[in-house]
Structure formats: C-alpha cells, structure tokens
N, C-alpha and C. Protein backbone atom coordinates (compact mmCIF):
# COMPACT_ATOMS: atom_id res chain seq x y z
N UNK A 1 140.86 85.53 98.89
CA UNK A 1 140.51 84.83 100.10
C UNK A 1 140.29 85.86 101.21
N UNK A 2 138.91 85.67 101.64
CA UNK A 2 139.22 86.42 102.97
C UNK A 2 139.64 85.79 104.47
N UNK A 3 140.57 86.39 104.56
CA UNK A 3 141.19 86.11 106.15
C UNK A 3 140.49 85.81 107.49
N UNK A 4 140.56 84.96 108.07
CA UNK A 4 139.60 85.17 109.48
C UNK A 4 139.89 86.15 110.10
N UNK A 5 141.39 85.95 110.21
CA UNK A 5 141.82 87.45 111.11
C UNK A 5 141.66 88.82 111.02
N UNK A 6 140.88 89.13 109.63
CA UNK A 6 140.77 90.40 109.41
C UNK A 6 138.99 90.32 109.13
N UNK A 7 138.05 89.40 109.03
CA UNK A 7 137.10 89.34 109.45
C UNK A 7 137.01 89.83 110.68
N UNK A 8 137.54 89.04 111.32
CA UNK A 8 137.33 89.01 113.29
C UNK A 8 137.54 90.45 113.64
N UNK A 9 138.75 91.06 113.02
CA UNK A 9 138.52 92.76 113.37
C UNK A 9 137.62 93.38 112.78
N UNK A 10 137.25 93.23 111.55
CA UNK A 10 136.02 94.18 111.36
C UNK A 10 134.72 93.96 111.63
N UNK A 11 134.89 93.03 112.25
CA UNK A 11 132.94 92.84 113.37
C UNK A 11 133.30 93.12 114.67
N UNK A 12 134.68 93.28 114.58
CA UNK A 12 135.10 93.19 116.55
C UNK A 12 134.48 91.31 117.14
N UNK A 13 135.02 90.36 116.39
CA UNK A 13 134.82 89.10 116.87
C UNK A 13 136.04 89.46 118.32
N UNK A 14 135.88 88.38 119.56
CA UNK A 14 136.61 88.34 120.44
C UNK A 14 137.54 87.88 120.06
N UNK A 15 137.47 86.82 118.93
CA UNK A 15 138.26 85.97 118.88
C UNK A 15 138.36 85.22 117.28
N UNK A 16 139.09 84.84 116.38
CA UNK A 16 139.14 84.85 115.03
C UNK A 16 138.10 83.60 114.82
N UNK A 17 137.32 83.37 113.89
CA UNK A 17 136.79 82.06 113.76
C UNK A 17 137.61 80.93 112.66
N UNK A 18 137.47 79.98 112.55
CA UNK A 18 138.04 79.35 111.60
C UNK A 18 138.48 79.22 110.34
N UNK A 19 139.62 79.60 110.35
CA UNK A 19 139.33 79.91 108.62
C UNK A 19 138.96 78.65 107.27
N UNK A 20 139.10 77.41 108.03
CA UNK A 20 138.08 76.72 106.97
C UNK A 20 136.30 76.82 107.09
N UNK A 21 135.71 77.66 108.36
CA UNK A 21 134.58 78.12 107.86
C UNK A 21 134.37 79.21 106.95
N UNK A 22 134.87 80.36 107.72
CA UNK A 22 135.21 81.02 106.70
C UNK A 22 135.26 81.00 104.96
N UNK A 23 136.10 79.88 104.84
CA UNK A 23 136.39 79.78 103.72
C UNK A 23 135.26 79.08 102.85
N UNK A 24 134.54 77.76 103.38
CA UNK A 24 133.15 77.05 103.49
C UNK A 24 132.36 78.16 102.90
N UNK A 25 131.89 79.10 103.94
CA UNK A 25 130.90 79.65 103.38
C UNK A 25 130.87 80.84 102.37
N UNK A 26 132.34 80.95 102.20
CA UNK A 26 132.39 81.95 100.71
C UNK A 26 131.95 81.35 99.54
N UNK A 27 132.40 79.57 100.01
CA UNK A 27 132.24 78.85 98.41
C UNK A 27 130.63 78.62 98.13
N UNK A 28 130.22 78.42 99.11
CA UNK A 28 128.88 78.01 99.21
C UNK A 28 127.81 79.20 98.84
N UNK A 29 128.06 80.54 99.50
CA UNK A 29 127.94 81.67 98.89
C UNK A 29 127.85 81.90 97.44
N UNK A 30 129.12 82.17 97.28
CA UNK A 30 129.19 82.24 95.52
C UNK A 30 128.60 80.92 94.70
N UNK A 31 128.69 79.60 95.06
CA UNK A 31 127.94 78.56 94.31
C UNK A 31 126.12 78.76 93.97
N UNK A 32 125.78 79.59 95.00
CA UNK A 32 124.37 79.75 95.48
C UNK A 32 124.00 81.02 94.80
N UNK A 33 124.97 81.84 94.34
CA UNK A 33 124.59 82.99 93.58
C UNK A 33 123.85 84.09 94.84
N UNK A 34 124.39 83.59 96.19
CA UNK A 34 123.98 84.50 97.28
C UNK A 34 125.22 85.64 97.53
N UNK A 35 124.96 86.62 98.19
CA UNK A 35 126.30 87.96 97.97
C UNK A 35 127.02 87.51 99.54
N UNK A 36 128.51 87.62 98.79
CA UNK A 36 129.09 86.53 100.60
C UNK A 36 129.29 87.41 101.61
N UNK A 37 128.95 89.00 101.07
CA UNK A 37 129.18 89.46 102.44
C UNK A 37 127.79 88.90 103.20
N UNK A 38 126.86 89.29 102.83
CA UNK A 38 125.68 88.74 103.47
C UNK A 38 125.45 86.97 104.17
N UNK A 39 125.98 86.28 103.17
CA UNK A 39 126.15 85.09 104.40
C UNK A 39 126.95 84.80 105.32
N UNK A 40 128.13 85.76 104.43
CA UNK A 40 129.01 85.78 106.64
C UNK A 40 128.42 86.46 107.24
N UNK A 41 127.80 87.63 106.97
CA UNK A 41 127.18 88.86 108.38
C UNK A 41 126.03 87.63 108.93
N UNK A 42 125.19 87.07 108.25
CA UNK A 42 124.44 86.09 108.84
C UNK A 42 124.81 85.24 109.78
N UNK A 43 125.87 84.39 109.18
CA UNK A 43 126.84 84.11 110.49
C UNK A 43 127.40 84.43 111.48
N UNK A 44 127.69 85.63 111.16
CA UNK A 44 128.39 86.40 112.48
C UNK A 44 127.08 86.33 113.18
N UNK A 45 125.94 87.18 112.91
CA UNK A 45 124.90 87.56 113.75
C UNK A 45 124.33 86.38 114.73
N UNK A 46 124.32 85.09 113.82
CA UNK A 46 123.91 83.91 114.39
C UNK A 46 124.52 83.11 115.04
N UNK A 47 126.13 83.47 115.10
CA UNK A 47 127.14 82.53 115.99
C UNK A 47 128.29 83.14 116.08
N UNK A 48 128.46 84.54 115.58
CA UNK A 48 129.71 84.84 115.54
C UNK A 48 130.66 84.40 114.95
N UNK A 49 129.98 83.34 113.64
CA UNK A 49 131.00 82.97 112.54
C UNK A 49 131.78 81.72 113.55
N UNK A 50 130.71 81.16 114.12
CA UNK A 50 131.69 79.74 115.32
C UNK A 50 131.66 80.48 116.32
N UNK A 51 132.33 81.21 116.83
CA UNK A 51 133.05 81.96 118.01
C UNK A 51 132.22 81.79 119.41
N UNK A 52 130.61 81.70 119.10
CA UNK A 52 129.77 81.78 120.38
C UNK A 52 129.05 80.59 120.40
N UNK A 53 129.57 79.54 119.73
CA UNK A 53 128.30 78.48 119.59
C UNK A 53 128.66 77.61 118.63
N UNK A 54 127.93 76.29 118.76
CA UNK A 54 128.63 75.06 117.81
C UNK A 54 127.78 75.34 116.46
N UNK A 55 126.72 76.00 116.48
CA UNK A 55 125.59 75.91 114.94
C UNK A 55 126.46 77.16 114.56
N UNK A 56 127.18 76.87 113.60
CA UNK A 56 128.12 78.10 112.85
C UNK A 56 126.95 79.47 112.65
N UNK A 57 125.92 78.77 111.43
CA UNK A 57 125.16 79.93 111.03
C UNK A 57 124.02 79.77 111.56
N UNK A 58 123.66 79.27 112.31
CA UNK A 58 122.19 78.96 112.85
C UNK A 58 121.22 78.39 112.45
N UNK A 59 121.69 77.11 111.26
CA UNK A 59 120.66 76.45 110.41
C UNK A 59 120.80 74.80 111.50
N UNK A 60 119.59 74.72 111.20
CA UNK A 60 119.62 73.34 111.70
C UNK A 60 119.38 71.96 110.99
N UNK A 61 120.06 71.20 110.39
CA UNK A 61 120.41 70.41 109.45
C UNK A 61 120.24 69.30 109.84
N UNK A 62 119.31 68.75 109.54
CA UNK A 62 119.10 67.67 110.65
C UNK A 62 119.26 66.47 109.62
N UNK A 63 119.61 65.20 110.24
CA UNK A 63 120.48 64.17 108.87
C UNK A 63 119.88 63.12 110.19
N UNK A 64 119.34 61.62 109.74
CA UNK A 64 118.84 60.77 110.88
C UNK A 64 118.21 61.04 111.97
N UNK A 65 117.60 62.01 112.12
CA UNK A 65 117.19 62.97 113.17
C UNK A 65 118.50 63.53 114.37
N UNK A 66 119.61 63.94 113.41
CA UNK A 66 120.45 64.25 114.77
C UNK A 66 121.11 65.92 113.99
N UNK A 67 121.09 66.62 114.65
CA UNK A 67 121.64 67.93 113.84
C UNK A 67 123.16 67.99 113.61
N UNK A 68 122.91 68.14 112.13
CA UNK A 68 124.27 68.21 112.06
C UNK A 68 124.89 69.62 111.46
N UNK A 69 126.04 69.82 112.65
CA UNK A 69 126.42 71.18 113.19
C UNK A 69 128.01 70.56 111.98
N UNK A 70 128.40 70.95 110.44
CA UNK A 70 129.51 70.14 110.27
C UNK A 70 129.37 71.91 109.62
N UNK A 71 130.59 72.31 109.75
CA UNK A 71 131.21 73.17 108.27
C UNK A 71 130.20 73.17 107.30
N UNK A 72 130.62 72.15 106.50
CA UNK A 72 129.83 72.24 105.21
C UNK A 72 128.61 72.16 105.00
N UNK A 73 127.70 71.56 106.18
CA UNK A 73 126.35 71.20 105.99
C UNK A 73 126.08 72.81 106.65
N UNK A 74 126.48 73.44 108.03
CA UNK A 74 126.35 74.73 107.89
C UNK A 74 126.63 76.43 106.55
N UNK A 75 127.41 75.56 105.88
CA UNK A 75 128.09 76.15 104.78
C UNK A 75 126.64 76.63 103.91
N UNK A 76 126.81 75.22 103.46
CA UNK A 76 125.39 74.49 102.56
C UNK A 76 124.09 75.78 102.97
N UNK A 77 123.81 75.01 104.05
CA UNK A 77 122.61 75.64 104.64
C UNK A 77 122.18 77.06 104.63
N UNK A 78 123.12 77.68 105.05
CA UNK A 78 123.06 78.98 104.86
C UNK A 78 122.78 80.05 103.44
N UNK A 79 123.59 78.94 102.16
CA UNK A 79 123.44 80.23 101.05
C UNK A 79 122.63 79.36 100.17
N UNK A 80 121.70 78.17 100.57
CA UNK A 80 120.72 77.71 100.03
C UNK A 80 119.48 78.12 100.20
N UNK A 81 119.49 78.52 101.52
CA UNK A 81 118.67 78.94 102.56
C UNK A 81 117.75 80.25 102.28
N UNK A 82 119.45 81.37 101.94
CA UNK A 82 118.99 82.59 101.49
C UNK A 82 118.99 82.55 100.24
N UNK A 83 119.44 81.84 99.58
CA UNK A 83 119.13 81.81 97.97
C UNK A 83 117.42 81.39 97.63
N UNK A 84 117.14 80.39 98.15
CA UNK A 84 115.47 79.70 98.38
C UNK A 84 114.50 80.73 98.88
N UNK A 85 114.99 81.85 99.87
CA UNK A 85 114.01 82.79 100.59
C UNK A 85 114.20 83.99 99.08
N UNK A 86 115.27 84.22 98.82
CA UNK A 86 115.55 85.56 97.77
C UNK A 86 114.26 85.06 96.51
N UNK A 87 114.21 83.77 96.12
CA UNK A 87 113.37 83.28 95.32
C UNK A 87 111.93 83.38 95.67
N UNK A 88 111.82 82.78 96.57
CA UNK A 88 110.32 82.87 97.31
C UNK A 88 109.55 84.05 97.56
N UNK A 89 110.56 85.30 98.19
CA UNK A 89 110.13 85.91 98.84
C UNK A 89 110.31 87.53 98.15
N UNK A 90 111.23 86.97 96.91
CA UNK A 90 111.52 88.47 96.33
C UNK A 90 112.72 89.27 96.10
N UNK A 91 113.15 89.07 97.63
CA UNK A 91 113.92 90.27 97.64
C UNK A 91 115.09 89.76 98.92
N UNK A 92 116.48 89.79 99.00
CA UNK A 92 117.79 90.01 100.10
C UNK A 92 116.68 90.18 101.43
N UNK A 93 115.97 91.31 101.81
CA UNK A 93 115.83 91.26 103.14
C UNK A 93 114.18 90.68 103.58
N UNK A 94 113.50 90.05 102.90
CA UNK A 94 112.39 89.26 102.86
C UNK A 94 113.08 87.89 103.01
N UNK A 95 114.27 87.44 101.83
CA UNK A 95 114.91 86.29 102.33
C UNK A 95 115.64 86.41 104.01
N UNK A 96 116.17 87.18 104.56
CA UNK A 96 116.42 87.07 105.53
C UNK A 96 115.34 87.02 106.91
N UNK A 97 114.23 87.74 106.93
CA UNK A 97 113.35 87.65 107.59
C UNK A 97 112.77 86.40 107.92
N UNK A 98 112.59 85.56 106.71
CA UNK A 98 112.28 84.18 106.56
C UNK A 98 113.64 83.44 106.66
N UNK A 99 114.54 83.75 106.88
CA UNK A 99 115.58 82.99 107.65
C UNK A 99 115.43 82.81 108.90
N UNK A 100 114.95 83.91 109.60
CA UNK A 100 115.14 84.19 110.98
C UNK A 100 114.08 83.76 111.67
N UNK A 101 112.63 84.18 111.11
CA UNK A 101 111.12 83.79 111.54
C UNK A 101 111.20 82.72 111.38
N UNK A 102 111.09 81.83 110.13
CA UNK A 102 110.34 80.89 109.49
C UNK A 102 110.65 80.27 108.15
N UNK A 103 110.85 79.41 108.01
CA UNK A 103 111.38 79.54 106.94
C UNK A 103 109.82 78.44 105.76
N UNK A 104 109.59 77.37 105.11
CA UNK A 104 108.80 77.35 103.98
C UNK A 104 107.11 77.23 104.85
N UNK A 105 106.88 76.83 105.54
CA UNK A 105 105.79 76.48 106.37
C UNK A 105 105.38 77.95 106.84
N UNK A 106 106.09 79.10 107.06
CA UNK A 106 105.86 80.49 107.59
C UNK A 106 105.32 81.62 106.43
N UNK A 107 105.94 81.30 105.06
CA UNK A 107 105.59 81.75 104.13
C UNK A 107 107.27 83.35 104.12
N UNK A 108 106.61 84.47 103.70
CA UNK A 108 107.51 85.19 103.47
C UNK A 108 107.28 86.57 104.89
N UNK A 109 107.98 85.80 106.08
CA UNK A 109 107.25 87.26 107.40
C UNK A 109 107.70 88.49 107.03
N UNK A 110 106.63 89.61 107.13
CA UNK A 110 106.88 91.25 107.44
C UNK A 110 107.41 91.64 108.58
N UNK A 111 107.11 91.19 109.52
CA UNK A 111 107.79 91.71 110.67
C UNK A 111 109.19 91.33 111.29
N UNK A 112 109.75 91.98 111.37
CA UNK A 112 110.92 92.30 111.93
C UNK A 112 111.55 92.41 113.25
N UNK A 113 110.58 92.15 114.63
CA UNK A 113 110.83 92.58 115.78
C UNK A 113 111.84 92.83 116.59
N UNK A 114 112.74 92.06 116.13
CA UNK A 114 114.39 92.04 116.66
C UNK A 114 115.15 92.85 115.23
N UNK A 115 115.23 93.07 114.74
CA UNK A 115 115.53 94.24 113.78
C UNK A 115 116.42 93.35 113.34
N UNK A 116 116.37 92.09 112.76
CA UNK A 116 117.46 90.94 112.26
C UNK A 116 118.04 91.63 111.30
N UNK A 117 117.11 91.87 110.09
CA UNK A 117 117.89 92.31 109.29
C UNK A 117 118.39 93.80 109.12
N UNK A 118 118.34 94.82 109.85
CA UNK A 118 119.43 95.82 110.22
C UNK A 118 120.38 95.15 110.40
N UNK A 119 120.49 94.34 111.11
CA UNK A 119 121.61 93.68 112.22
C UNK A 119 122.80 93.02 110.83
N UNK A 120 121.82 92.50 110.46
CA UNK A 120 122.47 91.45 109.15
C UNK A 120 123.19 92.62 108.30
N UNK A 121 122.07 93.41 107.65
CA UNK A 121 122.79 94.41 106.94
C UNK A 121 124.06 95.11 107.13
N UNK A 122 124.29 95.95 108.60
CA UNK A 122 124.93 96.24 109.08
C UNK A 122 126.28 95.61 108.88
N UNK A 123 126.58 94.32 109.22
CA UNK A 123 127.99 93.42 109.00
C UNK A 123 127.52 93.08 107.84
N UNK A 124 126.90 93.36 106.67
CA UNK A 124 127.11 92.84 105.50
C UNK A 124 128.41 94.38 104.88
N UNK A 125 127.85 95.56 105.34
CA UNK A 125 128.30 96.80 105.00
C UNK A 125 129.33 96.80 105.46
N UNK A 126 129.60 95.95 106.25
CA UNK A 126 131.08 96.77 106.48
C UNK A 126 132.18 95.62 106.17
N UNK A 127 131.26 94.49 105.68
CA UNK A 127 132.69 92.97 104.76
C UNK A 127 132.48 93.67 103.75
N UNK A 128 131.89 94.29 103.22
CA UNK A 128 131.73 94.69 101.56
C UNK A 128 133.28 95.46 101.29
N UNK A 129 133.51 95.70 102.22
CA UNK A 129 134.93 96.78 102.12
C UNK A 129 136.09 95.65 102.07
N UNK A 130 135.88 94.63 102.61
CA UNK A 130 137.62 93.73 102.81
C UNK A 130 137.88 93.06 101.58
C-alpha cells in the first residue's frame, strides 16, 4: 500500500491527499494494466492528487450531463484513459499528450507546449522509488 503521507512528501504536496484516493487509483491502475506510478504523477500534476481541486485527476466524467467528480469514477477515468491513449497512440507519452490535448476526436497530438509530459514523467520518477 502506498501511504498518502509519504506520497505527499515526495511531490512536496502541502498537504496529504486522501488515502482512499490514493488507494482508488492504484487499483484502477493495476486493473488497467497502466504503471501506477504514472497515474498518480498524473494526478498529482492535475490536482495534486485532491489537494488543489475537486476533479482528483482531471477527467471529466460526465453521468446525466452533470460531472461526476466521485473517487472512483476519477479512479476509473484516469487508467482507462491512459490505457485507451497507450493503445491508440502507441506509446506511455503519446498516451499522455492525448490525455492532456485531446483525447478520441483529437487523434494522437505531437505537441507538447506546456511540457505535460516532462511534468508527468518527472513525479512518475520519483513514486517509482516508494
């Protein structure tokens, strides 16, 4: 299990995030055959893993037309998301690009302008250690 509290220090979170997200998106991770450091660094990057914002990972899940911001549907979202782009698109950082740009309507984006996936990479490298 990884800890929130020892997440939260190795990104320097302000503040610990939940550890039933946390825990959410390891399962959802590994169910998805996606690598979990990479869908928490996604999270972190996109909400700080909760900490900065109600959309945990930054997917927008929309159910009756109302978004739903739940744990698990954020859970869900996230290592389906990058599991669906890794398929589509090839490759870990093509799936993330098309996380961030665009996702099936965008196709697979090259460009990078905000350097997402450095960013992503970066906190994927350094959960790989906990």
């Amino acid at each position: 299990m990884i800890l929130s509290r020892i997440l939260a220090a190795a990104l320097s979170l302000s503040h610990a995030p939940e550890q039933a997200a946390v825990d959410a998106i390891v399962a959802a991770a590994r169910g998805a055959r996606v690598p979990v450091a990479l869908a928490l660094a996604v999270c972190t990057v996109e909400s700080g893993l909760g900490t900065r914002g109600d959309i945990l990972c930054g997917c927008y899940v929309r159910r009756a037309g109302v978004v739903d911001t739940s744990t698990a549907a954020q859970a869900r979202c996230v290592a389906g998301t990058l599991a669906h782009g890794r398929a589509a698109c090839g490759s870990w950082a093509a799936s993330l690009r098309r996380y961030r740009y665009g996702l099936a309507d965008h196709g697979c984006p090259v460009a990078d302008p905000r350097r997402y996936v450095a960013r992503v990479e970066g906190y994927a490298r350094r959960l790989e250690g906990l």
